[in-house]
Protein backbone atom coordinates (compact mmCIF):
# COMPACT_ATOMS: atom_id res chain seq x y z
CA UNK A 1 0.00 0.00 0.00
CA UNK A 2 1.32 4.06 -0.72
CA UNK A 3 2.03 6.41 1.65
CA UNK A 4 -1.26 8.40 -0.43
CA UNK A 5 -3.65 5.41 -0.16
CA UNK A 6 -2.42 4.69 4.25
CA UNK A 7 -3.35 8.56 4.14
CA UNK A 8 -6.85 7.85 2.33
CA UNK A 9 -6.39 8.87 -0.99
CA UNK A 10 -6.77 6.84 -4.16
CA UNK A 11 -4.21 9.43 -5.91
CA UNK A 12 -1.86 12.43 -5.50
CA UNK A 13 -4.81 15.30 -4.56
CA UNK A 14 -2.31 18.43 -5.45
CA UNK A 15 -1.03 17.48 -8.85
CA UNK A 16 0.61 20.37 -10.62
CA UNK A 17 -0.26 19.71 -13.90
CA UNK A 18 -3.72 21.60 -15.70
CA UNK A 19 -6.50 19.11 -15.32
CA UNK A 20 -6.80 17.45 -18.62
CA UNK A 21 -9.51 16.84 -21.24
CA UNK A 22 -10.94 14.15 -19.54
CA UNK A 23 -14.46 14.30 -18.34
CA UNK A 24 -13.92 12.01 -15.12
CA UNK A 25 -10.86 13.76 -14.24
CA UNK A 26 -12.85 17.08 -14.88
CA UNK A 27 -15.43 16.00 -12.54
CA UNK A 28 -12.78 15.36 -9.59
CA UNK A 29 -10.24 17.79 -10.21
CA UNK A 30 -11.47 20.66 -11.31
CA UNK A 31 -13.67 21.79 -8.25
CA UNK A 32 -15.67 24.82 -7.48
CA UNK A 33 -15.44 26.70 -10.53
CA UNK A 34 -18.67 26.82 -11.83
CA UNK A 35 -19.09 29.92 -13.33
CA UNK A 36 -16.54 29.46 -15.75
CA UNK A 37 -17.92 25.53 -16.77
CA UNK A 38 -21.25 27.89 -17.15
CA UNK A 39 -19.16 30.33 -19.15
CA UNK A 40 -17.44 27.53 -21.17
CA UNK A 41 -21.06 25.79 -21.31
CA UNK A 42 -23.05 28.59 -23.00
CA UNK A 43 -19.75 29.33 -25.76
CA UNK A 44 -18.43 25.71 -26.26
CA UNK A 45 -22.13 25.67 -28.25
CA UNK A 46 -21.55 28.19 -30.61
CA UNK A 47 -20.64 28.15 -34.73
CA UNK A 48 -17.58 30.75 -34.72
CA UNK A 49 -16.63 33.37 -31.82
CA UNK A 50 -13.45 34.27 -30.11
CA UNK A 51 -13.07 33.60 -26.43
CA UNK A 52 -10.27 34.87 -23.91
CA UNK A 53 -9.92 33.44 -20.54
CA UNK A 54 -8.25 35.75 -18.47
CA UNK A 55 -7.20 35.04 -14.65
CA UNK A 56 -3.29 35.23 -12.99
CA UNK A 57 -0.86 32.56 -13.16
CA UNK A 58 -1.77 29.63 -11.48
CA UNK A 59 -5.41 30.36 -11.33
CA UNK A 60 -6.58 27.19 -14.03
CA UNK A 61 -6.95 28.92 -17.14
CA UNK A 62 -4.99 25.86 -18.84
CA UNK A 63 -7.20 23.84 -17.03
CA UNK A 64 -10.58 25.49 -18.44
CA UNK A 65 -8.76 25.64 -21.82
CA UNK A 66 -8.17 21.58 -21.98
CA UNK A 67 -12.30 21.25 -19.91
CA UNK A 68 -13.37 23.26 -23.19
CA UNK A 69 -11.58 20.73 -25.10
CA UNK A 70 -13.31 17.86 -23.62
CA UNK A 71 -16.69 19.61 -23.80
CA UNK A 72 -16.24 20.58 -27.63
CA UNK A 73 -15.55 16.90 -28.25
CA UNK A 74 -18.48 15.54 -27.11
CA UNK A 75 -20.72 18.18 -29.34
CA UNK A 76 -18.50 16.12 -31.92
CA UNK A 77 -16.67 19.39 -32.72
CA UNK A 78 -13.00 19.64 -34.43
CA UNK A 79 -10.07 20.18 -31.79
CA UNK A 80 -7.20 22.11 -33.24
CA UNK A 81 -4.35 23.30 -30.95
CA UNK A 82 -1.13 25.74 -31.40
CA UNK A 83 1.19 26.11 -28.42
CA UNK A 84 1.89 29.86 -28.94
CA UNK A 85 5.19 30.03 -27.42
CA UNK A 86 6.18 27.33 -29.99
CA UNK A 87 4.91 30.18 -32.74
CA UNK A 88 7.40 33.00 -33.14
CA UNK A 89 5.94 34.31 -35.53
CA UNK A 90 2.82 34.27 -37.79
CA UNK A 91 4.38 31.92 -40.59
CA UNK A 92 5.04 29.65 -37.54
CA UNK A 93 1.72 29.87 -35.90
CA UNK A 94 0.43 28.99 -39.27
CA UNK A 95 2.23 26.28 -40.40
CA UNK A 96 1.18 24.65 -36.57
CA UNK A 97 -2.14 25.48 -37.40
CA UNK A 98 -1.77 23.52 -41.08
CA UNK A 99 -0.18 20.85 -39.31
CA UNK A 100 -3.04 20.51 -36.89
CA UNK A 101 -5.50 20.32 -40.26
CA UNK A 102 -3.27 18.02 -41.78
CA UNK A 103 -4.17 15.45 -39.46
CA UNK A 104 -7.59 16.54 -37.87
CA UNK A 105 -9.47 16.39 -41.79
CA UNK A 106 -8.46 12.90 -41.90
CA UNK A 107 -11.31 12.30 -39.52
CA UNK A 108 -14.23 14.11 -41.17
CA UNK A 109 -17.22 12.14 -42.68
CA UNK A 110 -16.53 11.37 -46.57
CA UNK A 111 -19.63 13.70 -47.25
CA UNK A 112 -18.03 16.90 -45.81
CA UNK A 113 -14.73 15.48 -47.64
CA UNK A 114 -16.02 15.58 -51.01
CA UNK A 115 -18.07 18.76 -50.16
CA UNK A 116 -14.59 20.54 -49.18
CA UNK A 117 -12.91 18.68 -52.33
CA UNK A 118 -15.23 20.00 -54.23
CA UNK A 119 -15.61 24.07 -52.83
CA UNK A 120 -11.18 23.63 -53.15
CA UNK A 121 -12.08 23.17 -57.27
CA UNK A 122 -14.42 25.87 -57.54
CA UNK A 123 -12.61 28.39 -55.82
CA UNK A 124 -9.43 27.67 -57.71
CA UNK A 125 -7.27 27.40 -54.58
CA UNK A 126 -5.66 24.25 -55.66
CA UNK A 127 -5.49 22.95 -59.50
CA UNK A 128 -4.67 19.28 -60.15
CA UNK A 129 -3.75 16.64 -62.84
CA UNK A 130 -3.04 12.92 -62.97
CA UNK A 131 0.78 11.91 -64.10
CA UNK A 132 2.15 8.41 -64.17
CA UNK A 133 3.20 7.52 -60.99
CA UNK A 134 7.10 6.57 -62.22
CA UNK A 135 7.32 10.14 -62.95
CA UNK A 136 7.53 10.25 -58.63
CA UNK A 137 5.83 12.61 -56.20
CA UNK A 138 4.73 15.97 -57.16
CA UNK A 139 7.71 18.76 -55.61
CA UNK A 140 5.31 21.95 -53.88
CA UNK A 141 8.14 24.60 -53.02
CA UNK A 142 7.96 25.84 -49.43
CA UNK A 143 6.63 24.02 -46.50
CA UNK A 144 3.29 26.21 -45.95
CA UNK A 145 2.53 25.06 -49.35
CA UNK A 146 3.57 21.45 -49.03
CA UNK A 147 1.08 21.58 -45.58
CA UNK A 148 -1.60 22.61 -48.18
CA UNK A 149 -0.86 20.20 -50.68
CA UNK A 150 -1.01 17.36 -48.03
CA UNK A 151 -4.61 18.28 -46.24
CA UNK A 152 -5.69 18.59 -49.46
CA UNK A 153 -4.49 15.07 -50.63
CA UNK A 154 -6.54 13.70 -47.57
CA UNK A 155 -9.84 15.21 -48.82
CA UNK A 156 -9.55 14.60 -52.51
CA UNK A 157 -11.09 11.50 -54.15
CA UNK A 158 -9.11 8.20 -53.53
CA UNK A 159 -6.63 8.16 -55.90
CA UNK A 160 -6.75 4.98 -58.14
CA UNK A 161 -5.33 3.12 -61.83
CA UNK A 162 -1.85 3.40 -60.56
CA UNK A 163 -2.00 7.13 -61.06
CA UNK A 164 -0.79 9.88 -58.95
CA UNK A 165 -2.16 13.69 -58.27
CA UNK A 166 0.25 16.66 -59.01
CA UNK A 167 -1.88 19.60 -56.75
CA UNK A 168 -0.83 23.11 -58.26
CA UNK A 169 -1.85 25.84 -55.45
CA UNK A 170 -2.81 29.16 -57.12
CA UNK A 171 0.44 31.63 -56.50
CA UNK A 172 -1.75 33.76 -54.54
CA UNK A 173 -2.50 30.91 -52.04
CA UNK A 174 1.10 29.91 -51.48
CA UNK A 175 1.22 33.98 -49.35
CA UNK A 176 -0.02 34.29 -45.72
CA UNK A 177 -2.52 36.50 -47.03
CA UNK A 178 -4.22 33.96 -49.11
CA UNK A 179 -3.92 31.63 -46.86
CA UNK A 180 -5.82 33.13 -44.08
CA UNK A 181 -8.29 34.97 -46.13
CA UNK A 182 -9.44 32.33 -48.65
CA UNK A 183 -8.00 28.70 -48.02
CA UNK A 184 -8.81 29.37 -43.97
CA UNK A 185 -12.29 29.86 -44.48
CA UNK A 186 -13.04 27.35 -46.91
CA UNK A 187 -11.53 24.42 -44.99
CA UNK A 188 -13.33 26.07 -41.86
CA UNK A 189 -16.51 25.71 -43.48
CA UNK A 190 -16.69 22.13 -43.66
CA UNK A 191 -16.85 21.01 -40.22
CA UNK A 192 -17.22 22.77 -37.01
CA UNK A 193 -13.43 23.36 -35.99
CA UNK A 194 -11.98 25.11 -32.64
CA UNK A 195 -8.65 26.41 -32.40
CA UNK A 196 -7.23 26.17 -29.14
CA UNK A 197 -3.92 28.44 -28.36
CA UNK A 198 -2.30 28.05 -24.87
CA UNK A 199 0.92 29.73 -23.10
CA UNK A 200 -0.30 33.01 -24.80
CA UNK A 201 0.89 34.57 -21.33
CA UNK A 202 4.29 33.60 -21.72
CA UNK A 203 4.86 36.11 -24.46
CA UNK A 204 5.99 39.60 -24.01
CA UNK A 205 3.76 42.47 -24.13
CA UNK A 206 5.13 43.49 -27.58
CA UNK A 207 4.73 40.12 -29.03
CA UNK A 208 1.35 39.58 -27.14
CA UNK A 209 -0.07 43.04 -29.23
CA UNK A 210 1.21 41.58 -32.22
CA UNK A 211 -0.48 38.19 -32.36
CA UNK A 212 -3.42 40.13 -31.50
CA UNK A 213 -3.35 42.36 -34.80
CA UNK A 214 -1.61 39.90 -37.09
CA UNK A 215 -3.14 36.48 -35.85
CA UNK A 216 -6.19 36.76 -33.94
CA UNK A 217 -8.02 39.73 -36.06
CA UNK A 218 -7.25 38.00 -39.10
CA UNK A 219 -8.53 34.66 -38.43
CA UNK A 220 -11.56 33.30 -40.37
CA UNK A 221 -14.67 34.04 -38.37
CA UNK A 222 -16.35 30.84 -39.02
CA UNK A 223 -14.02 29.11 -35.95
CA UNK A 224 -14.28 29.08 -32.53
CA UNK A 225 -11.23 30.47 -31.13
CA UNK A 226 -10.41 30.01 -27.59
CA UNK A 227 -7.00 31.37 -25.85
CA UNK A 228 -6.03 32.93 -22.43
CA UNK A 229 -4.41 35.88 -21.29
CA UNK A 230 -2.69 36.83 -18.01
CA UNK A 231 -4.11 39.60 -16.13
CA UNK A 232 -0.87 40.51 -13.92
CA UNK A 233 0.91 41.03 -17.16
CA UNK A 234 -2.00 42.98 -19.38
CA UNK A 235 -2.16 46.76 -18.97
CA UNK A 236 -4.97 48.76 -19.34
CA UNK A 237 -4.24 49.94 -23.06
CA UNK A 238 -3.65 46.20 -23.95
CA UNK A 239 -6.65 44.89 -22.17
CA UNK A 240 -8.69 47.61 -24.54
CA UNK A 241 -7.19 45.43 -27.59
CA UNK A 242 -8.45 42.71 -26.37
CA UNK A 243 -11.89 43.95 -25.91
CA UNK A 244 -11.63 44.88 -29.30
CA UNK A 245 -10.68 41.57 -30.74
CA UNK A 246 -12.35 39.12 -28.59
CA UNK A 247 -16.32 38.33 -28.39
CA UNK A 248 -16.19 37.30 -24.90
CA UNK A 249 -14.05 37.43 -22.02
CA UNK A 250 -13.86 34.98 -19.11
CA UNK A 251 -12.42 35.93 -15.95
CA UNK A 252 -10.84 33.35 -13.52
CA UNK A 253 -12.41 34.00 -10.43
CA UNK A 254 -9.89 35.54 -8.10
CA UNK A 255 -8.74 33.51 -5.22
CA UNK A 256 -8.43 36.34 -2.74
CA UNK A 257 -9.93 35.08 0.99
CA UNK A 258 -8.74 32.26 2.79
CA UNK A 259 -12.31 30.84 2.70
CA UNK A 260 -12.09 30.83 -0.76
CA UNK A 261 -9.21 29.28 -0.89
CA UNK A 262 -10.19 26.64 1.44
CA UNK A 263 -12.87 25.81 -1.14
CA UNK A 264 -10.31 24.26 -3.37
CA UNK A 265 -8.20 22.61 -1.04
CA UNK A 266 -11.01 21.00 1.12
CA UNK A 267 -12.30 20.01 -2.69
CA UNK A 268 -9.49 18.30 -3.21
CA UNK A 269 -9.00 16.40 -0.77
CA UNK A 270 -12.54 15.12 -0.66
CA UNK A 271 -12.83 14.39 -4.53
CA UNK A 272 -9.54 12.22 -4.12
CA UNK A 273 -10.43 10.48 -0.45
CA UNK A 274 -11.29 7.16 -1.14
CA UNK A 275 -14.68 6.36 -1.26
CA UNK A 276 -15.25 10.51 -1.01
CA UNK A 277 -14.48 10.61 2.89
CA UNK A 278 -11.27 12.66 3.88
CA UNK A 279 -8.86 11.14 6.89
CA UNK A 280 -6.42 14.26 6.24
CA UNK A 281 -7.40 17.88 6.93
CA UNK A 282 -5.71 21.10 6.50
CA UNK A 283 -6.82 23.41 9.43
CA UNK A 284 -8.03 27.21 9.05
CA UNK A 285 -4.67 28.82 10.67
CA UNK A 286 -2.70 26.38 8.00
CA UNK A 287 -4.64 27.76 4.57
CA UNK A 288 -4.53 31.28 5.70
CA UNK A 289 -0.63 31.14 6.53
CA UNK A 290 -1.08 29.44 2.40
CA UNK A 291 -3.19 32.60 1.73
CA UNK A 292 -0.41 34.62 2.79
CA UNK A 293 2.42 32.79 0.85
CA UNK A 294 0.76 32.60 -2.27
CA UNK A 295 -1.98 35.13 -2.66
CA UNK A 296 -4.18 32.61 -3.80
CA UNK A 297 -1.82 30.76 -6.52
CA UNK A 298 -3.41 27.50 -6.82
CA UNK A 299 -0.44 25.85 -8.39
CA UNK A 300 1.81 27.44 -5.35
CA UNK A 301 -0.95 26.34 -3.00
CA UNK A 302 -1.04 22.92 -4.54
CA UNK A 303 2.65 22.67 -4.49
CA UNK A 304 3.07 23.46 -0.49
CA UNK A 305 -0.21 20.99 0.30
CA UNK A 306 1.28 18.29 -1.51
CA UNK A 307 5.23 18.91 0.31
CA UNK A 308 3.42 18.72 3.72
CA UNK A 309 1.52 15.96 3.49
CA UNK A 310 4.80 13.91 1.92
CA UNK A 311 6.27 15.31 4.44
CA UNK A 312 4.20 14.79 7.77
CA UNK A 313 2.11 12.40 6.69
CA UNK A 314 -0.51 13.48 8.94
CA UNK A 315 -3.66 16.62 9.65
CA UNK A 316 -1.61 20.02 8.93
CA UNK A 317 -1.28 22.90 11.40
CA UNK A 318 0.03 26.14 10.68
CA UNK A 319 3.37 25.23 12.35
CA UNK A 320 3.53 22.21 9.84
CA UNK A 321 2.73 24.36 6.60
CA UNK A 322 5.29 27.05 7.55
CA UNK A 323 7.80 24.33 7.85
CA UNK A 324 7.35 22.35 4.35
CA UNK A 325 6.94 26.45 2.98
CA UNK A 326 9.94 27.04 4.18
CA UNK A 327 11.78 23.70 3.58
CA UNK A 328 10.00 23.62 -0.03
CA UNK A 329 11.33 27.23 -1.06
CA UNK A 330 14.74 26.36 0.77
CA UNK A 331 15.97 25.98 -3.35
CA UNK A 332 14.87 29.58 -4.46
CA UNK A 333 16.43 31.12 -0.90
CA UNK A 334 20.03 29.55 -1.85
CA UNK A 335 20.14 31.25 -5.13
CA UNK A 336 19.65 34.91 -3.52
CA UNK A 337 23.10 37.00 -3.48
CA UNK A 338 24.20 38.41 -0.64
CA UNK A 339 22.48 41.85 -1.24
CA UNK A 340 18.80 40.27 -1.81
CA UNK A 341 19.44 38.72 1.64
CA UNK A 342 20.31 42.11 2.95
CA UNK A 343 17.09 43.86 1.58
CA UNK A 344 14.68 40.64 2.58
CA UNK A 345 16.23 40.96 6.00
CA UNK A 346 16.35 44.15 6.56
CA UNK A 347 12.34 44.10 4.86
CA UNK A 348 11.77 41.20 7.49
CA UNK A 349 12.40 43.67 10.35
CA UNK A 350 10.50 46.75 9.17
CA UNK A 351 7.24 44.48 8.61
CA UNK A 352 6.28 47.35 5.64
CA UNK A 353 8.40 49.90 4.32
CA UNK A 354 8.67 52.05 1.29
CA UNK A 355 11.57 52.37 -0.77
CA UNK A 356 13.05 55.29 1.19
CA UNK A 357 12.68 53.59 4.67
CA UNK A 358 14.39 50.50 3.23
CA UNK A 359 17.16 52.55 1.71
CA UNK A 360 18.20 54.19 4.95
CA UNK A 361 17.65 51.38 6.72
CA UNK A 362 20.18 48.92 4.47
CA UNK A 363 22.56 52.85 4.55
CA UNK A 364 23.22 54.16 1.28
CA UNK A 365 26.84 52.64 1.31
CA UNK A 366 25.06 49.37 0.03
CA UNK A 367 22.90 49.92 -2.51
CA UNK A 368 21.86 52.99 -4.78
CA UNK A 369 18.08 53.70 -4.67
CA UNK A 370 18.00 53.13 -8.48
CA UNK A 371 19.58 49.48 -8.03
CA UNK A 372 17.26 49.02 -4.97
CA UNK A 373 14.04 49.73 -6.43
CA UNK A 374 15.30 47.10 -9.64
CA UNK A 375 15.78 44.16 -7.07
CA UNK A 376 12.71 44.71 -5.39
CA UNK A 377 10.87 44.57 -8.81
CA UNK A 378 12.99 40.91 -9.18
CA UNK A 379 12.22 39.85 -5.80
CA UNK A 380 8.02 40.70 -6.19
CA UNK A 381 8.40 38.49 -9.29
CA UNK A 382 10.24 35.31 -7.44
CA UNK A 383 7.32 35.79 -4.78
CA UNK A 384 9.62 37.24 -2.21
CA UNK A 385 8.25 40.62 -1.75
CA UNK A 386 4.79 42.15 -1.95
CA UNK A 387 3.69 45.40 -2.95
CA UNK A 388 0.89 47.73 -1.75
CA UNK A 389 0.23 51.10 -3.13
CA UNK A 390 -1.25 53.31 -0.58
CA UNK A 391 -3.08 56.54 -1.20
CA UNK A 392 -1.14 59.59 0.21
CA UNK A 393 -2.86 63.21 -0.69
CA UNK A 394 -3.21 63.13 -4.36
CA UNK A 395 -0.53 60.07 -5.09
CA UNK A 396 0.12 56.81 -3.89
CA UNK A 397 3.29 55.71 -2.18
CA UNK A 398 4.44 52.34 -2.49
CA UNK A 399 5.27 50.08 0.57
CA UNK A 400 7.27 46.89 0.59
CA UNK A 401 6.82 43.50 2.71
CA UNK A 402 7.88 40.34 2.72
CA UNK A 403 5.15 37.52 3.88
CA UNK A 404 4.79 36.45 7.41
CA UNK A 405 5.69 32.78 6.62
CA UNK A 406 9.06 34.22 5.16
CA UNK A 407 10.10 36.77 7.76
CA UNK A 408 11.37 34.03 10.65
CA UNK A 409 14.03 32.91 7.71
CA UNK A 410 14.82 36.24 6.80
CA UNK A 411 15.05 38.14 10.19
């Protein structure tokens, strides 16, 4: 018998990984979120739309992205996916997109296959003619144009009388422009497709704009396009794009109370207790010292639940989650130079400071205000540091701490 099964659970209940697109997994793993499976309900039903989940990093937005998936598969619906931070650029987001076709037509009915064959011949996208087959396979110059070629040598007739097909695609079809605004739409037609795109958050801002305008606007609209966006990294001017490009936008409920947050755990546990009835509990003072860590990152949260329970094998306390927090994060502390020490410490023993009060604190012999403010940035972003603007007359001032579960290590 496991350790997880002695503990009452039939499998790990704080997986990292997105839930995937599997309905029974769905049903267990991806817990109290049912505005957004009523969100993904009402759209997942549609022809053609654009949809943009937005939430913060580890809130499940890959994880509503793959229960889409499942859901759009049992209406019998087309699944096409592009990993966007595989796609540079949009020659490479299209050729992963033709790829995706290439192997997704194969699976239509043999009625919408001859009805695609036969809109391809009218519309003069693609011209063919039989040649002896000792003459070899027909050469198409550039790999966007071979990708055509191919999908549509999976929809044409069956070839037959030891003959080949040569496919000629019309000059203008072999540009990007062609591609998206007539080939696109015509192999869209025939079946009800959806384009999944995830890691769209792990682009920059500048590249994020730009598959907006060259990507997403010029898509057919006669797909369903879903994709998700993180909310930490979108500004206000961005965020207006969006609005512009996308039909509807989801938002990942924020994770912002312990109760909330105590939702998910407790759901966990319970939908992976054997038999549905939890031996292991994580007590109040435990999630909010979580709370306090992570803000409300599931993934983070997920991560520190399943340390402590490998760990203790046993109920968790608060004193229990601040040790696997601290022994878990032990990695990220080691990597710190000796300066980020001196500003988390120092930090640790003003309880909330602003940048002023931490610079004549640490004396100006140390660090430069300029330099200081620039760590402090990097340390908010490895989770370190927190910031809160607070209103002061007619600005806001911005003060500094470092999380209560981190200050005994760092003071």
């Amino acid at each position: 018998m496991t350790w997880l099964k002695k503990l009452g659970f039939s499998e790990n209940p704080f997986y990292l990984d997105p839930v995937p697109a599997d309905e029974k997994v769905i049903k267990r793993g991806f817990v109290d979120r049912s505005k957004e499976l009523s969100d993904v309900d009402d759209f997942v039903q549609l022809r053609k739309g654009k949809l943009l989940v937005l939430g913060r990093r580890g809130e499940g937005k890959s994880s509503l992205l793959n229960v889409f998936e499942c859901k759009a598969k049992q209406l019998g619906k087309l699944i096409m996916s592009v990993d966007i931070s595989k796609a540079g650029n949009k020659e490479e987001f299209l050729e992963g997109l033709l790829r995706e076709a290439q192997v997704k037509v194969a699976s239509i009915s043999n009625d919408k296959k001859k009805a695609l064959d036969k809109k391809l011949e009218d519309l003069d996208i693609i011209k063919r003619k039989e040649k002896k087959k000792s003459k070899g396979v027909a050469e198409v110059e550039g790999k966007i144009s071979a990708l055509i070629a191919s999908i549509r040598g999976k929809i044409a007739a069956e070839e037959s009388k030891g003959e080949e097909i040569e496919y000629y695609i019309a000059p203008r079809i072999q540009k990007l422009e062609g591609i998206f605004n007539e080939f696109l739409p015509v192999l869209f037609a025939s079946f009800e497709g959806v384009l999944i795109c995830d890691n769209l958050e792990k682009l920059s801002k500048e590249k994020f704009e730009k598959f907006l305008i060259d990507i997403v606007q010029t898509l057919p609209d006669n797909i369903l396009f879903v994709t998700t966006g993180d909310l930490t990294e979108i500004d206000s001017q961005t965020l207006k794009k969006c609005y512009d490009v996308f039909d509807i936008p989801v938002m990942m409920e924020k994770i912002d109370t312990a109760s909330k947050l105590r939702q998910f755990i407790d759901g966990r546990i319970k939908a992976y207790s054997i038999e549905g009835i939890p031996r292991i509990a994580i007590d109040q003072k435990a999630i909010e010292a979580l709370m306090d860590r992570t803000e409300g990152n599931l993934r983070e949260c997920f991560r520190y639940c399943f340390f402590a329970l490998q760990k203790f094998k046993t109920d968790i306390d608060e004193s229990l989650i601040t040790e696997a927090i601290l022994e878990c994060d032990r990695p990220r502390f080691e990597v710190l130079d000796e300066l980020d020490r001196r500003i988390l410490g120092t930090l640790a023993s003003l309880s909330e400071a602003d940048v002023a009060e931490i610079h004549e604190k640490l004396k100006p012999e140390v660090v430069d205000v300029s330099t200081l403010r620039k760590r402090l940035d990097s340390l908010i972003g490895s989770g370190f540091v927190r910031k809160r603007p607070i209103k002061t007359g007619r600005t806001y001032r911005l003060f500094y701490n470092v999380p209560k579960t981190l200050q005994s290590f760092f003071s």
